[in-house]
Protein backbone atom coordinates (compact mmCIF):
# COMPACT_ATOMS: atom_id res chain seq x y z
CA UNK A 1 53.31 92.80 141.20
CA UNK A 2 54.11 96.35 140.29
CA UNK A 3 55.93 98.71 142.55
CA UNK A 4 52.47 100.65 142.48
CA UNK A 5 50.82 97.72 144.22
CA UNK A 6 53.29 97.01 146.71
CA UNK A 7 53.01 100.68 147.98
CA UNK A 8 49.38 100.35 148.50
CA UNK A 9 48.77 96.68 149.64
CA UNK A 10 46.13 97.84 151.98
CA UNK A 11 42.89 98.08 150.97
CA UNK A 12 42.13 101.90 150.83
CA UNK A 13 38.52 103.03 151.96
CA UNK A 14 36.48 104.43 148.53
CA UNK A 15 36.58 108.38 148.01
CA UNK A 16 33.37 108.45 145.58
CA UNK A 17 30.60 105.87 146.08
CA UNK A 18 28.70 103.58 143.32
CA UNK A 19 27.14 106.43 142.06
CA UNK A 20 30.40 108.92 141.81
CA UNK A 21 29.29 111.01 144.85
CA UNK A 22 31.52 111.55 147.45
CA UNK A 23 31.69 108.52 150.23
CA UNK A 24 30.17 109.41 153.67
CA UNK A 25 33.49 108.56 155.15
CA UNK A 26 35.31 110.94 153.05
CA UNK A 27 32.59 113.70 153.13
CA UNK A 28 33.39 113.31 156.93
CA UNK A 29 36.76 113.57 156.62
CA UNK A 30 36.68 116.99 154.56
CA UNK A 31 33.98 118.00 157.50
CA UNK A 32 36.82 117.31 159.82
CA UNK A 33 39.76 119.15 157.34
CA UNK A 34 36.95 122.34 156.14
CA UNK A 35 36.96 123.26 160.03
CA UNK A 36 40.26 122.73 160.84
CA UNK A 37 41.15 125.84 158.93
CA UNK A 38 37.70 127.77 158.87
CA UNK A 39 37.64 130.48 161.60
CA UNK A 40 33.89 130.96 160.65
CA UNK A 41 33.46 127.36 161.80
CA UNK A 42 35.60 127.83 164.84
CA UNK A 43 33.69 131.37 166.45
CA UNK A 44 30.63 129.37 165.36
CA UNK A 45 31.50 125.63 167.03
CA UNK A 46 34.13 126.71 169.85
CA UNK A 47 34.28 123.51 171.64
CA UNK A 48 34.57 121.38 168.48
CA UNK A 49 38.48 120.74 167.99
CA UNK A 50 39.04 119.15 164.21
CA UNK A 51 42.01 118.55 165.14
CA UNK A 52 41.79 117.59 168.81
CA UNK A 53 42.86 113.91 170.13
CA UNK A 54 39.01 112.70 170.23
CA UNK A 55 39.80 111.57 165.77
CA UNK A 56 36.56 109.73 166.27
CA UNK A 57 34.32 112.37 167.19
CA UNK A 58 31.73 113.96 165.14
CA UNK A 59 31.64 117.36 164.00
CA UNK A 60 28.77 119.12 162.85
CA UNK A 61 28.20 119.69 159.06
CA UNK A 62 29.69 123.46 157.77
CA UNK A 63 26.57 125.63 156.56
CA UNK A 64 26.31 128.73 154.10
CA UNK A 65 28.28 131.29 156.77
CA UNK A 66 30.96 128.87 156.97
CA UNK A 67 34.05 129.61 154.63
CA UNK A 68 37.56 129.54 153.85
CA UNK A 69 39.15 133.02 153.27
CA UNK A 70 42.23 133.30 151.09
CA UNK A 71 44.84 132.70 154.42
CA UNK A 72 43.13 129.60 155.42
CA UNK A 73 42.93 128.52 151.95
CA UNK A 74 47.06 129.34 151.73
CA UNK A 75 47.31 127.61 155.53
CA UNK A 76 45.86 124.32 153.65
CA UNK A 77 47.71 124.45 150.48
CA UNK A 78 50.81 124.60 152.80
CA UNK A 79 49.78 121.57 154.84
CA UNK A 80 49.11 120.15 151.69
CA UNK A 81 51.33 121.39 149.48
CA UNK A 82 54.22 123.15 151.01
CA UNK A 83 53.10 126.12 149.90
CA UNK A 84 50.30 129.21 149.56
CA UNK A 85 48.61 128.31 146.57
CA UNK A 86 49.06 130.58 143.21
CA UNK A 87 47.05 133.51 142.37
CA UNK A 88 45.65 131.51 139.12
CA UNK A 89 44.34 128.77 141.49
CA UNK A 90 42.61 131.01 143.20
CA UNK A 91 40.97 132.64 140.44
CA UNK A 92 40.31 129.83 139.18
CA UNK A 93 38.21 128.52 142.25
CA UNK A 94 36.42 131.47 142.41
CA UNK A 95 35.35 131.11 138.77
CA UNK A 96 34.53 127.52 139.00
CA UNK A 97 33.70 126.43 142.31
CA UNK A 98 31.00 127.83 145.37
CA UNK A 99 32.28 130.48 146.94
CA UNK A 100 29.92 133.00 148.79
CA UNK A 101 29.94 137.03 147.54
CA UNK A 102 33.31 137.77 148.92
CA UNK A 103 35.12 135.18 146.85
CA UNK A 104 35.64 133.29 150.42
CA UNK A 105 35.42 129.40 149.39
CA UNK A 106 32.09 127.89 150.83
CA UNK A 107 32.14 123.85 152.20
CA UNK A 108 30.17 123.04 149.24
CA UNK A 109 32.87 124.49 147.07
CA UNK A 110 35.41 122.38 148.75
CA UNK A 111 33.80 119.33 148.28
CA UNK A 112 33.39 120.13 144.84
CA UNK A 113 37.59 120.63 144.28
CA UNK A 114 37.91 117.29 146.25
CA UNK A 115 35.48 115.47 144.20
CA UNK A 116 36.82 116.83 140.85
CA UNK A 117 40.22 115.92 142.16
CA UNK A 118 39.42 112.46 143.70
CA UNK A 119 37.63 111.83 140.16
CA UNK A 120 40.44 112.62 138.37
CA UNK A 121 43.59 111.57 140.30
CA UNK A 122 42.50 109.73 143.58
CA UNK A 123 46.53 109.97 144.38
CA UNK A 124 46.50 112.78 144.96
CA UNK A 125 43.84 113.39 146.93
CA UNK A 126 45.11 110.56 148.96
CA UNK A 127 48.83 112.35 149.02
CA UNK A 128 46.66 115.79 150.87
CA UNK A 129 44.54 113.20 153.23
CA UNK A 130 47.91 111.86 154.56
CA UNK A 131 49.67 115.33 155.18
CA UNK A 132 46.10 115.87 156.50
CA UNK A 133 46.84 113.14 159.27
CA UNK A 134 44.34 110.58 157.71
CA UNK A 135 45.44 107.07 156.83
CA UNK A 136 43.81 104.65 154.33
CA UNK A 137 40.48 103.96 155.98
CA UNK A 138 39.81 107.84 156.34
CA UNK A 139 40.35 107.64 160.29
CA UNK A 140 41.98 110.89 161.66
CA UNK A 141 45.13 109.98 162.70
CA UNK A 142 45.49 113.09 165.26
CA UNK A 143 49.60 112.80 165.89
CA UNK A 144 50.54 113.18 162.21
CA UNK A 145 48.08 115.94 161.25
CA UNK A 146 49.54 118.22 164.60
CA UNK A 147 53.13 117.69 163.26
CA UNK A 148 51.72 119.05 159.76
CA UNK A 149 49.73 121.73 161.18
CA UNK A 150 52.73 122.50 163.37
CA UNK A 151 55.46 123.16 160.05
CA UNK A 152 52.46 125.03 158.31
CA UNK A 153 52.63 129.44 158.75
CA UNK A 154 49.50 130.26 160.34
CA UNK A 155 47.41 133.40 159.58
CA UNK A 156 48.10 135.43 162.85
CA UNK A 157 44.66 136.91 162.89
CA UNK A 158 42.30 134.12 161.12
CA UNK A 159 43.63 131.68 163.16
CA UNK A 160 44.89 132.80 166.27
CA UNK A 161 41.75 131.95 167.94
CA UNK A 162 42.33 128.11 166.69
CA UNK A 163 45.62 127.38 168.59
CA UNK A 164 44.21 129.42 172.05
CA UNK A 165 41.44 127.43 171.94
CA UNK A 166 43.59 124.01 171.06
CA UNK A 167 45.37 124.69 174.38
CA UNK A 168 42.21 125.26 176.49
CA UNK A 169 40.40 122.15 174.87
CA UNK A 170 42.84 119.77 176.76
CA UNK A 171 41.09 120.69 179.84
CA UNK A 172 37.26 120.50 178.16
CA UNK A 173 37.72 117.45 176.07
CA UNK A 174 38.46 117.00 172.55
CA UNK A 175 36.10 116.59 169.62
């Protein structure tokens, strides 16, 4: 047994189904991660907390309106990566992948990077999902992912709203 296999002796849940689309449980999971960091999300679903203790809870689907601008996209890659991602990255996304006319990335466009990324080098994608707080079978782990969240710069303006309305949500509920 490699080192490789002795790292990963639990069964991990699949990222793309039979057919190479993305799993439900993983499309849910980058439901859960695309309104963690999109304010559009957040004015639109107040009471839904993506990263709120309830890890089990259902959040409702991103539409058209909902996107990431470039600070949320730089408050994931530094969850994610340590750091805001480079200016070529970004270009290139907006070449390459939905965005809407402002260059903001749409959720359609992020499931397209994680399903061109997941196709290509599941470990990675797997490396984001646990600085994301998820473990193996794509359950929100909330603990880790507000220790992440917590070391990550936040966009004062974006996503000020976010952490006034993570402090209020203890009283409503968590979803």
């Amino acid at each position: 047994m490699s080192a490789g296999d002795k790292q990963h002796s639990t069964v991990r849940a699949a990222l793309l189904d039979d057919e190479g689309d993305l799993s439900l449980e993983f499309e849910a999971a980058l439901v859960r991660i695309f309104a963690r960091f999109s304010s559009s999300y957040q004015k639109r679903f107040p009471d839904a907390r993506a990263s709120g203790s309830n890890a089990s809870a259902t959040l409702a689907r991103p539409d058209a309106a909902d996107v990431w601008t470039e600070a949320e996209l730089d408050a994931f890659s530094t969850v994610t990566n340590g750091g805001a991602l480079p200016q070529e990255s970004k270009d290139e996304i907006r070449e390459f992948l939905d965005t809407d006319e402002e260059g903001n990335l749409t959720f359609s466009g992020f499931c397209q990077m994680y399903h061109l990324q997941s196709d290509n080098d599941a470990d990675e994608t797997w490396k984001d999902l646990a600085q994301l707080g998820f473990d193996d079978s794509l359950q929100y782990k909330h603990q880790d992912a507000q220790q992440a969240e917590s070391a990550a710069p936040r966009d004062e303006g974006a996503l000020a709203s976010s952490s006034q309305a993570d402090k209020q949500s203890g009283e409503k509920g968590d979803v």
